[in-house]
Protein backbone atom coordinates (compact mmCIF):
# COMPACT_ATOMS: atom_id res chain seq x y z
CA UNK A 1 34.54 -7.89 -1.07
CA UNK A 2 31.42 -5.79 -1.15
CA UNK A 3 29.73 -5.38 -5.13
CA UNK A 4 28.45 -2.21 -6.15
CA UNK A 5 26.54 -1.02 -9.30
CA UNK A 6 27.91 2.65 -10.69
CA UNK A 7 26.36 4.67 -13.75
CA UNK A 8 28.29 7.71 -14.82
CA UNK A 9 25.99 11.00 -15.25
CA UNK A 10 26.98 14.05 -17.14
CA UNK A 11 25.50 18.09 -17.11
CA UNK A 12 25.09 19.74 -20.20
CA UNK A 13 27.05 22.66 -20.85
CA UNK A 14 24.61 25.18 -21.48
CA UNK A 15 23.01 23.94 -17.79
CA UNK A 16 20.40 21.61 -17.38
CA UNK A 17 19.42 18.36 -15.39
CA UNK A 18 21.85 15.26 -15.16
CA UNK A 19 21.33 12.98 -18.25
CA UNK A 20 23.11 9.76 -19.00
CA UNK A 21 25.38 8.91 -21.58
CA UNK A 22 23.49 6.79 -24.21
CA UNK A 23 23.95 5.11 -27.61
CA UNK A 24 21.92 6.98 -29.97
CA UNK A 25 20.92 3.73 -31.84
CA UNK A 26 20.27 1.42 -28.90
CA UNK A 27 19.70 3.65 -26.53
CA UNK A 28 21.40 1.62 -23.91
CA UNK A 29 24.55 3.28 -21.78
CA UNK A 30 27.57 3.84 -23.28
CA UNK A 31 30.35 1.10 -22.69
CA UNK A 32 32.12 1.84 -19.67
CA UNK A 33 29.57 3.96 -18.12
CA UNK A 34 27.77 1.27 -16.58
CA UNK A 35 28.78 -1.89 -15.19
CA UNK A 36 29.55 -3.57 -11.44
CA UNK A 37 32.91 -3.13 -9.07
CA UNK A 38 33.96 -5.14 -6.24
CA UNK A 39 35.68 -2.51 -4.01
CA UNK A 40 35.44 -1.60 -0.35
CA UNK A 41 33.61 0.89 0.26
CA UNK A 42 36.86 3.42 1.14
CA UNK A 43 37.84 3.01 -2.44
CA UNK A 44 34.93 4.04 -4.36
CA UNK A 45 36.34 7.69 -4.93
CA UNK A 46 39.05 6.12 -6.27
CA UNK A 47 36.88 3.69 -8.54
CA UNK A 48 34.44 7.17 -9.34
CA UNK A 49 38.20 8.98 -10.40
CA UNK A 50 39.16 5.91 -12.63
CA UNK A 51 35.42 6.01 -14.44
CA UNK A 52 35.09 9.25 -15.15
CA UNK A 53 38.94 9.86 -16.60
CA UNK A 54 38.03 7.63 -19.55
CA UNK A 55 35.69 10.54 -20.84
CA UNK A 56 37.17 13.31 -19.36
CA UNK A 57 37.84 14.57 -22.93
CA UNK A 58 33.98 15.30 -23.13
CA UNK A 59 34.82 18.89 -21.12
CA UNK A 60 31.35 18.03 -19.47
CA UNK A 61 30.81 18.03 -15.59
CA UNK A 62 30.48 14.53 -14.36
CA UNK A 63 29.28 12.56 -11.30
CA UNK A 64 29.39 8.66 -10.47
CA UNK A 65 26.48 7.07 -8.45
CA UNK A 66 26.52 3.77 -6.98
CA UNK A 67 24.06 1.24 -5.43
CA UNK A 68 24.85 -2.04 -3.72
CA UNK A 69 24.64 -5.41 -4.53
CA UNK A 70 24.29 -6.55 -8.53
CA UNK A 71 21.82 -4.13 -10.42
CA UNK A 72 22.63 -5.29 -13.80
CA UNK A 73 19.34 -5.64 -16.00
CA UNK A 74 17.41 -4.05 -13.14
CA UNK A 75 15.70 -0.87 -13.05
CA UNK A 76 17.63 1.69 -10.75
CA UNK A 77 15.99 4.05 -8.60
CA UNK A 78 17.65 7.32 -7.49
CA UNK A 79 16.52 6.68 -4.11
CA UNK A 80 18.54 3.86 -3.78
CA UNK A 81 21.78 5.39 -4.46
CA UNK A 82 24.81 4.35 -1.97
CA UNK A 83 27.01 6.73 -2.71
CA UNK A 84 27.08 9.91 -5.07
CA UNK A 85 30.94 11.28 -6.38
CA UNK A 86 31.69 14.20 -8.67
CA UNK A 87 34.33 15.02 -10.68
CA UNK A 88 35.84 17.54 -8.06
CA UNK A 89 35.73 15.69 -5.19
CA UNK A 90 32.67 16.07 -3.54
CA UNK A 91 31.26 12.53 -1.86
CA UNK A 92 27.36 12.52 -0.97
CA UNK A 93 25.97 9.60 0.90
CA UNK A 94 22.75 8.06 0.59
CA UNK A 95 21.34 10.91 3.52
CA UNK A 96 22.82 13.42 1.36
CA UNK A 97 21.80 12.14 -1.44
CA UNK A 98 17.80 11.81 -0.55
CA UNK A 99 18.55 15.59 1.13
CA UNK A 100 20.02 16.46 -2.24
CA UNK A 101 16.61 15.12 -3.95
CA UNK A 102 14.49 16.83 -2.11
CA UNK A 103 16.04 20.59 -2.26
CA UNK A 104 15.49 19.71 -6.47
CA UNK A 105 12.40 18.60 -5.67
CA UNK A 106 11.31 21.79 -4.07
CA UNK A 107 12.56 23.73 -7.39
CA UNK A 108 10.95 21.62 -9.62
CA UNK A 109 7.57 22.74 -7.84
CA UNK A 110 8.14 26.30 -8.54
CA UNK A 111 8.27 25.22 -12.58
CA UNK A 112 5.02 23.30 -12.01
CA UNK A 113 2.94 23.88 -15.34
CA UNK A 114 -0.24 25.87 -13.88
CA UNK A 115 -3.65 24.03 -14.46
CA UNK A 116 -2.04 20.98 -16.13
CA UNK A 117 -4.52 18.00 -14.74
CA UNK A 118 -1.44 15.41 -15.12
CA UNK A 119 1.02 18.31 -12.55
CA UNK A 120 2.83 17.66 -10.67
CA UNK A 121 6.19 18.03 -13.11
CA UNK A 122 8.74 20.35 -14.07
CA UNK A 123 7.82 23.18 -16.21
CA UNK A 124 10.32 22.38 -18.53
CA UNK A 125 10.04 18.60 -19.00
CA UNK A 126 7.65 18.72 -21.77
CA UNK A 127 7.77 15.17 -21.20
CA UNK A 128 11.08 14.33 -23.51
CA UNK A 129 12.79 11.14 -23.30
CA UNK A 130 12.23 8.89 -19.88
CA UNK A 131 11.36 12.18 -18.48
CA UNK A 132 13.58 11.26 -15.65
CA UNK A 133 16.82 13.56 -17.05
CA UNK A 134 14.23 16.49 -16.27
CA UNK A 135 13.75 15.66 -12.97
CA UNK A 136 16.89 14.94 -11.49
CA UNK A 137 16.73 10.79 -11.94
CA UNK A 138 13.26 10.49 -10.37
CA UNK A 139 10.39 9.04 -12.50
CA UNK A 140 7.83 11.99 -13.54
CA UNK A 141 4.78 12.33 -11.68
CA UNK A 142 2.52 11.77 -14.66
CA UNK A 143 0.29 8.85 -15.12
CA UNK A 144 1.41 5.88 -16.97
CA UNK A 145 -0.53 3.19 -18.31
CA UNK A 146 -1.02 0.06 -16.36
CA UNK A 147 -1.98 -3.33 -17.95
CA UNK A 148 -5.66 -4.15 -17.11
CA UNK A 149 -4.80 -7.85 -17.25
CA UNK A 150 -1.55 -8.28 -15.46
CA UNK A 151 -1.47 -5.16 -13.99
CA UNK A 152 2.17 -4.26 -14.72
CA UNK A 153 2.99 -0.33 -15.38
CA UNK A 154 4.37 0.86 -18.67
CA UNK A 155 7.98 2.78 -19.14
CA UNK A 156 7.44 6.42 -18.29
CA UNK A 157 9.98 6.06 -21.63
CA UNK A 158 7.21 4.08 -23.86
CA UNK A 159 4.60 6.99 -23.15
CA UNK A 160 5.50 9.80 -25.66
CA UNK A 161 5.44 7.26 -28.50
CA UNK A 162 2.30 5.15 -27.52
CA UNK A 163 0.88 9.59 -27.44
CA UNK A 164 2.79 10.36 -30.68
CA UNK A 165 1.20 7.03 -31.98
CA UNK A 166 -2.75 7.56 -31.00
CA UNK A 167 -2.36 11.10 -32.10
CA UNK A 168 -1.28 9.93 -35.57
CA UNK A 169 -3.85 7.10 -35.69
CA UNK A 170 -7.10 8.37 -33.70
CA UNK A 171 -7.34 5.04 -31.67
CA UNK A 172 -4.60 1.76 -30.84
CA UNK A 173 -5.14 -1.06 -29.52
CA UNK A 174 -1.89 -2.45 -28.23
CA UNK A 175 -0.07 -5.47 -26.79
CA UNK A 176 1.42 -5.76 -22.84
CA UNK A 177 5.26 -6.05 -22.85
CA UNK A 178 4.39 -8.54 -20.16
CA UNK A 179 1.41 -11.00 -20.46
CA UNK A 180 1.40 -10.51 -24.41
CA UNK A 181 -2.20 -9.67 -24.36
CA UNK A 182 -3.81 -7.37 -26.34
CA UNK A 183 -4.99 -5.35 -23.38
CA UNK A 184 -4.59 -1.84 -24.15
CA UNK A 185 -7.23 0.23 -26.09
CA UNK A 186 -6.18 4.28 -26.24
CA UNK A 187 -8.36 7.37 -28.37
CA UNK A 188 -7.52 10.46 -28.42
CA UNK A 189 -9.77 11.19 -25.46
CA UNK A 190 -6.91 9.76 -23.35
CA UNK A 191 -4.66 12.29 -23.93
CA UNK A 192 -3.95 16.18 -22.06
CA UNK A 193 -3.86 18.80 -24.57
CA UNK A 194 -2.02 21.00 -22.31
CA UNK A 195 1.19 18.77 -21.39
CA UNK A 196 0.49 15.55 -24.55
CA UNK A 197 0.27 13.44 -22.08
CA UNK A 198 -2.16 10.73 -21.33
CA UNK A 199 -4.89 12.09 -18.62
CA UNK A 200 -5.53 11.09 -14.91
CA UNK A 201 -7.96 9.04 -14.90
CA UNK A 202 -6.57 6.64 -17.89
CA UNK A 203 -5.92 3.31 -15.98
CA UNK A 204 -9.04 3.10 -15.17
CA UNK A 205 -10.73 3.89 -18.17
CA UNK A 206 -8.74 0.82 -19.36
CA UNK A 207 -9.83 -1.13 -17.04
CA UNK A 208 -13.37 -0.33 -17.96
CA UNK A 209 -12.89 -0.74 -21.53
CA UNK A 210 -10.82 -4.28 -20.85
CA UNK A 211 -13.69 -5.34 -18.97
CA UNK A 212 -16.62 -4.34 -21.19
CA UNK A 213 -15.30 -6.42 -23.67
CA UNK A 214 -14.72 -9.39 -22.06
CA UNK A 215 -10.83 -9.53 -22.07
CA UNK A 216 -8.21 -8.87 -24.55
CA UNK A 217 -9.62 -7.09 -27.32
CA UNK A 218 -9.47 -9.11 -30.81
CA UNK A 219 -6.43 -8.30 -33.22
CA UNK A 220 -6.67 -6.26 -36.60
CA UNK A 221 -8.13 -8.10 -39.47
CA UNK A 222 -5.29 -9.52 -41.57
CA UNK A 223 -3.02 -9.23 -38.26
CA UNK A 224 -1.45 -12.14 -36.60
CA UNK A 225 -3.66 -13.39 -33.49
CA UNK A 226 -0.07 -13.59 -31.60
CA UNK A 227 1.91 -10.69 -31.97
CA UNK A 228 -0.71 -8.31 -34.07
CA UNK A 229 2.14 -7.48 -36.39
CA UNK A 230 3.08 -4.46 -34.13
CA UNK A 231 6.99 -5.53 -34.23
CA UNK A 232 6.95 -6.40 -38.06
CA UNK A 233 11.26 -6.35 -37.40
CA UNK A 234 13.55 -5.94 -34.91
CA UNK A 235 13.44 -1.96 -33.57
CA UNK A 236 17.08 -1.88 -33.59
CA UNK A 237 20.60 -3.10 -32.28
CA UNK A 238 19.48 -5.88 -29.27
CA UNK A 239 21.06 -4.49 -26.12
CA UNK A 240 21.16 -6.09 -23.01
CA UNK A 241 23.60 -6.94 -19.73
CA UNK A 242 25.96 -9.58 -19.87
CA UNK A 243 23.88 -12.03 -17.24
CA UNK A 244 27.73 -12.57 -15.67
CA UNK A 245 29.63 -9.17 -15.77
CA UNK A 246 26.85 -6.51 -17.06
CA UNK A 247 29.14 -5.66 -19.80
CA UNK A 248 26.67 -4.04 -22.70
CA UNK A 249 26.60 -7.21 -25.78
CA UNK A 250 25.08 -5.65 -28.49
CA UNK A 251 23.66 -7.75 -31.76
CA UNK A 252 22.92 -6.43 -35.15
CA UNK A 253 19.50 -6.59 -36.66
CA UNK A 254 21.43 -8.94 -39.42
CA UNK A 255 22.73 -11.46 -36.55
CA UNK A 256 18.89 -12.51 -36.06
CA UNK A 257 16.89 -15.30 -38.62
CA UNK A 258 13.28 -16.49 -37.58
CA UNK A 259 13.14 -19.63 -35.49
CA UNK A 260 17.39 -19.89 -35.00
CA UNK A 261 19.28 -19.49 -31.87
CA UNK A 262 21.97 -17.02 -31.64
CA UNK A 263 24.98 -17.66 -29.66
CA UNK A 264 27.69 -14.50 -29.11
CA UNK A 265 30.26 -14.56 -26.82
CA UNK A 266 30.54 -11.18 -23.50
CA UNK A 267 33.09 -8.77 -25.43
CA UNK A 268 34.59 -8.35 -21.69
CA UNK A 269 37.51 -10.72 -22.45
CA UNK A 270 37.96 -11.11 -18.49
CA UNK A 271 34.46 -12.17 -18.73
CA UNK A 272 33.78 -14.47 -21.52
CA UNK A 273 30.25 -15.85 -21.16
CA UNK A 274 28.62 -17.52 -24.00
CA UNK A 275 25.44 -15.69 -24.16
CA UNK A 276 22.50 -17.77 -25.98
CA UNK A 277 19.19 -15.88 -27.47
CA UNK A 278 16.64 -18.47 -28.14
CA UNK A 279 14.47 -18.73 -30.91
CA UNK A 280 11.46 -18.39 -28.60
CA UNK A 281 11.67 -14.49 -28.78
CA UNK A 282 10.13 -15.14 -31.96
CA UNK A 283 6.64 -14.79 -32.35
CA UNK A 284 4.91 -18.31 -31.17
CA UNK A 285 2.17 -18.12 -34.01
CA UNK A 286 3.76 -16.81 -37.23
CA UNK A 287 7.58 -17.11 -36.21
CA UNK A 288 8.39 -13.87 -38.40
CA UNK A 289 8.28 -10.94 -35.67
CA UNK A 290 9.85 -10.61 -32.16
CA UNK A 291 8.25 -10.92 -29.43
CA UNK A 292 7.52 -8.16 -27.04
CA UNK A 293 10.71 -6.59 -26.08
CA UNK A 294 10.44 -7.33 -21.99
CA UNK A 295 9.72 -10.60 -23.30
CA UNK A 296 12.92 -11.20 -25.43
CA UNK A 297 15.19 -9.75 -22.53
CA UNK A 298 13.33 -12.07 -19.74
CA UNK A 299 13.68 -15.47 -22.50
CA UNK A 300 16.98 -14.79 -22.91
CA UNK A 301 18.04 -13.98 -19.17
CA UNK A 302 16.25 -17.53 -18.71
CA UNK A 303 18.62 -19.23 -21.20
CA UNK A 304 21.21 -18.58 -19.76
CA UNK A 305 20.05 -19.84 -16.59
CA UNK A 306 20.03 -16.90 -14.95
CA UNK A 307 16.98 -15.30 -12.70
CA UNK A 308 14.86 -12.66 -14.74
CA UNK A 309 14.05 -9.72 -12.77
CA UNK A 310 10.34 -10.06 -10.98
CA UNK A 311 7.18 -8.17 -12.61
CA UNK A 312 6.66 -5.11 -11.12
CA UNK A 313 3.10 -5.79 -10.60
CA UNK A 314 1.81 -2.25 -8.72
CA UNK A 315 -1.01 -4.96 -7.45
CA UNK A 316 0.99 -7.20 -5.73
CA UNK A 317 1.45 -6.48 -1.84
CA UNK A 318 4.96 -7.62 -0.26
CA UNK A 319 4.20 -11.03 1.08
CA UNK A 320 3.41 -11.68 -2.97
CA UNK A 321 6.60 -10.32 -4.06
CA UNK A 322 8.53 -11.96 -2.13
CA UNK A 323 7.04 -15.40 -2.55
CA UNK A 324 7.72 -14.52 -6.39
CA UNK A 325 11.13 -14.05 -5.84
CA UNK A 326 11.38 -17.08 -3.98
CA UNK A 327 9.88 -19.03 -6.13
CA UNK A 328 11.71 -17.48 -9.57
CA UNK A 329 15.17 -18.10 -7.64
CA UNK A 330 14.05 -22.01 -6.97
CA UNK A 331 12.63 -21.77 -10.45
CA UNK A 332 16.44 -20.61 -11.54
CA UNK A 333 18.22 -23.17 -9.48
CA UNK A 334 16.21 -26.24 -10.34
CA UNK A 335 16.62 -25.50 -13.89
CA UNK A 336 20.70 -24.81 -13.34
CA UNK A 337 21.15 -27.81 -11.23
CA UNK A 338 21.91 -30.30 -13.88
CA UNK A 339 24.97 -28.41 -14.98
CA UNK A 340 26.78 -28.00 -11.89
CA UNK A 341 30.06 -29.76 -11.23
CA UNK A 342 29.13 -32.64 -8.54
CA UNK A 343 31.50 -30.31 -6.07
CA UNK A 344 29.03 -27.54 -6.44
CA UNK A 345 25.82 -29.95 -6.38
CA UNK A 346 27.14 -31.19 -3.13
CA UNK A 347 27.39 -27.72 -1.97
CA UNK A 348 23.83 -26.62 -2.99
CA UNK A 349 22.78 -29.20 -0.61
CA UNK A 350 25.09 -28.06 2.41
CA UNK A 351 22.73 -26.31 4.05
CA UNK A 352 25.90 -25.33 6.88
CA UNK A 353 27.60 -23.63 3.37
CA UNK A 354 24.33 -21.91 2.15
CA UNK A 355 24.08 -20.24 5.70
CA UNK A 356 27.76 -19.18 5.90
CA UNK A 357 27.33 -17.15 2.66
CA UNK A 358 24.50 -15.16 4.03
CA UNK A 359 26.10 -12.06 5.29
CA UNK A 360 27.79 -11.84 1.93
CA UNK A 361 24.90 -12.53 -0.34
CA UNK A 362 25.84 -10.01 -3.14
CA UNK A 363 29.17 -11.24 -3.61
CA UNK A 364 28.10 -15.17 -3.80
CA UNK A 365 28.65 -16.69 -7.06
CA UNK A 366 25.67 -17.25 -9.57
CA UNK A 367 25.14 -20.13 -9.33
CA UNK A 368 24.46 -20.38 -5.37
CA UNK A 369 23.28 -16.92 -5.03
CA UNK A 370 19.48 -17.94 -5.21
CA UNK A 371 19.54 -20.97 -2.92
CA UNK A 372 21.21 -18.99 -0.42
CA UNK A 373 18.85 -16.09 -0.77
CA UNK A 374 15.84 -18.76 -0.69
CA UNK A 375 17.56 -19.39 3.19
CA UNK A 376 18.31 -16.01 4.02
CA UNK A 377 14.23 -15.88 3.61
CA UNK A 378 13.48 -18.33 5.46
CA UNK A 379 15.63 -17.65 8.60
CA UNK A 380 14.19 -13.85 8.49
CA UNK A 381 10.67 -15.14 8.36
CA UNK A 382 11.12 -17.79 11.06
CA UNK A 383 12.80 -14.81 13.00
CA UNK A 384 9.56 -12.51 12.82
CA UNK A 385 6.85 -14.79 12.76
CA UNK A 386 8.19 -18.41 13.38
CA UNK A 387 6.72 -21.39 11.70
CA UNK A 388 3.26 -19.66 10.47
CA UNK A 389 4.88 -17.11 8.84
CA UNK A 390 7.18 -19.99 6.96
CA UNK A 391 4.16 -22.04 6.55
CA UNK A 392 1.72 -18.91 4.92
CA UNK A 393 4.62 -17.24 2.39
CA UNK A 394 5.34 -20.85 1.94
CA UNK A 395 1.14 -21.47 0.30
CA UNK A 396 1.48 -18.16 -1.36
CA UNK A 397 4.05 -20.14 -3.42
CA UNK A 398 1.97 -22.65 -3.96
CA UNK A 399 -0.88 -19.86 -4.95
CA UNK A 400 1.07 -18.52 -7.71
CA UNK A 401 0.53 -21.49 -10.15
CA UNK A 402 1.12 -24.79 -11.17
CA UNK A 403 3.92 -24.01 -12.98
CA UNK A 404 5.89 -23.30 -8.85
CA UNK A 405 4.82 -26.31 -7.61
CA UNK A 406 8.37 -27.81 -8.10
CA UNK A 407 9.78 -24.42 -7.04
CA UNK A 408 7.88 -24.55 -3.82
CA UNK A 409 9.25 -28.22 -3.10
CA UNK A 410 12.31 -27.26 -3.81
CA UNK A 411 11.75 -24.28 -1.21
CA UNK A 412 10.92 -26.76 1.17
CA UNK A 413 14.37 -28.44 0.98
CA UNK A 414 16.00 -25.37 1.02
CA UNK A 415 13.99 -24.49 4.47
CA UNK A 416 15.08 -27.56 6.34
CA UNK A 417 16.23 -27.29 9.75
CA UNK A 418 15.17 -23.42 10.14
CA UNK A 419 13.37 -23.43 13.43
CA UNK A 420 11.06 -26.30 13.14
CA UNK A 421 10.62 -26.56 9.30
CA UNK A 422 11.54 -30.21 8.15
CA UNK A 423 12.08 -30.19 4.81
């Protein structure tokens, strides 16, 4: 049965853009407003009706959308919606939906703030929040910083307070969410008076500034060399998906101790995953102060032997995604295989199984789902470009480290027999 990701939207009573319902501590969706389905694709409505009933007391207009597949711990994108459903019946697909977009698009232009360098956005974002709720679910237009070491992009979210932060301080020197380094270096020069934003032509002042001083820039005096002290304590209820059902687990700040491992069990009773959050989202010098938060959420995806979602490196052309994908999934499985049930190892090596569970990929348990996407790969690039295309995303495996080199043998295996790899 086909899997779908919904998230239930609301409009504000005194009118407005579409905003989500969130937890004012953790920020994270209210329980029961996100989550995963597995319905045909006739009974959605019926799935939207059921969703939206629970907080029908609200009095607020309300609206359902859905994407395919397993979303959980990803970012969603409101061009990627399936399937859009409000509260009185009206059913958008995805060419209605993109249709939809653009018609708010085209009013948003009218609101465009006049000579603002960082336009185009809607006159009345004033760049609150993720921004998105002011443009209809579409990321603002604005830059955003982009690490000049790993070259992942910030959280439109993060910006306001990294601006509220350099306006308070005069100059900050922060740490990636991603590579940990102490890459960033922001003044006050950096930021639009007109729309308190950060300017244009930011990432590549960065860049310059990264790069005139050698690499990362050195941490305060008196500061930890590996976290800086920026996180001196946990910002606030840990939130994340349940790695099995997407249920919301929240953890109290009191639940975490320095250098322990916390084990709490998915609330969703139908579920009940023991979730475990390693001790190495502590700091790796001191020990005292979490790690970057992107950091925490990718160790403890990885605990639980599930697949972390890839770095959205804006650097990185597709042939490079995709061999990271490949190679996280291998990464995943090689790391899972020990704790199968001999059935299921015997399985993971039935390359005639893995193939037959291709045309339902979403729906394929965990614990399979990566070798058979690994195959799904391969057969698509023997398809367009036969054994050189295997062969070349094959060596951009290879290219992404030493720490893939068992991921790309493992690749290998998982290739046999697809046109004339021998694995």
């Amino acid at each position: 049965m086909p899997l779908y990701t919904y998230l239930i939207q609301v409009h504000p009573r005194g009118g407005g853009n579409w905003a989500n319902l969130l937890e004012p501590r953790s920020g994270s969706p209210v329980d029961g407003t996100f989550g995963t389905v597995d319905v045909l694709v006739n009974g959605l409505s019926a799935v939207a009706a059921e969703k939206m009933n629970r907080f029908s007391d609200m009095g607020l207009k309300m609206r359902v959308a859905f994407w395919e597949g397993r979303k959980v711990n990803e970012r969603l994108y409101s061009n990627e919606v399936f399937r859009l459903i409000y509260d009185d019946g009206r059913v958008l697909d995805a060419a209605e939906v993109a249709q939809d977009d653009g018609a708010e698009a085209s009013r948003d232009s009218r609101r465009a703030r006049p000579g603002c360098p960082n336009a185009p956005h809607d006159g009345s974002c004033g760049h609150e929040g993720a921004c998105m709720f002011a443009h209809h679910g579409r990321d603002c237009d604005a830059v955003r910083p982009v690490c000049p070491a790993c070259f992942d992009e910030v959280f439109p979210s993060r910006v306001p307070d990294i601006v509220a932060q350099i306006r308070r301080a005069g100059e900050l020197v922060l740490r990636c969410s991603s590579c940990e380094q102490l890459s960033f270096r922001f003044d006050t020069d950096l930021i639009c008076d007109l729309c308190n934003w950060l300017v244009p032509d930011t990432n590549e002042e960065l860049e310059d500034r990264f790069a005139a001083n050698g690499g990362e820039f050195p941490a305060q005096p008196g500061s930890c060399p590996g976290c800086s002290n920026q996180l001196p304590q946990l910002p606030g209820p840990f939130t994340f998906g349940c790695p099995k059902c997407g249920q919301s687990v929240i953890l109290a700040k009191d639940a975490f101790r320095p250098g322990t491992t916390v084990k709490t069990m998915c609330p969703n009773r139908a579920c009940g995953l023991y979730i475990t959050i390693p001790p190495s989202i502590w700091c790796q010098v001191c020990g005292q102060n979490p790690r970057p938060w992107d950091v925490v959420t990718r160790l403890t995806l990885e605990a639980n032997d599930t697949r972390p979602p890839a770095r959205s490196n804006v650097r990185e052309d597709d042939s490079t995604r995709l061999a990271r994908r490949l190679a996280e999934a291998a990464d995943a499985g090689l790391r899972n295989f020990p704790y199968l049930s001999t059935e299921q190892q015997h399985l993971l090596l039935d390359r005639g199984h893995l193939d037959s569970l291709i045309p339902s990929l979403d729906q394929a348990d965990t614990w399979v789902r990566g070798a058979v996407e690994i195959r799904a790969a391969g057969h698509e690039l023997n398809r367009n470009g036969g054994m050189r295309a295997m062969q070349e995303a094959h060596q951009q495996v290879m290219e992404l480290g030493l720490n893939y080199r068992d991921a790309a043998r493992e690749i290998e295996r998982l290739w046999d027999g697809i046109g004339e790899w021998w694995g």
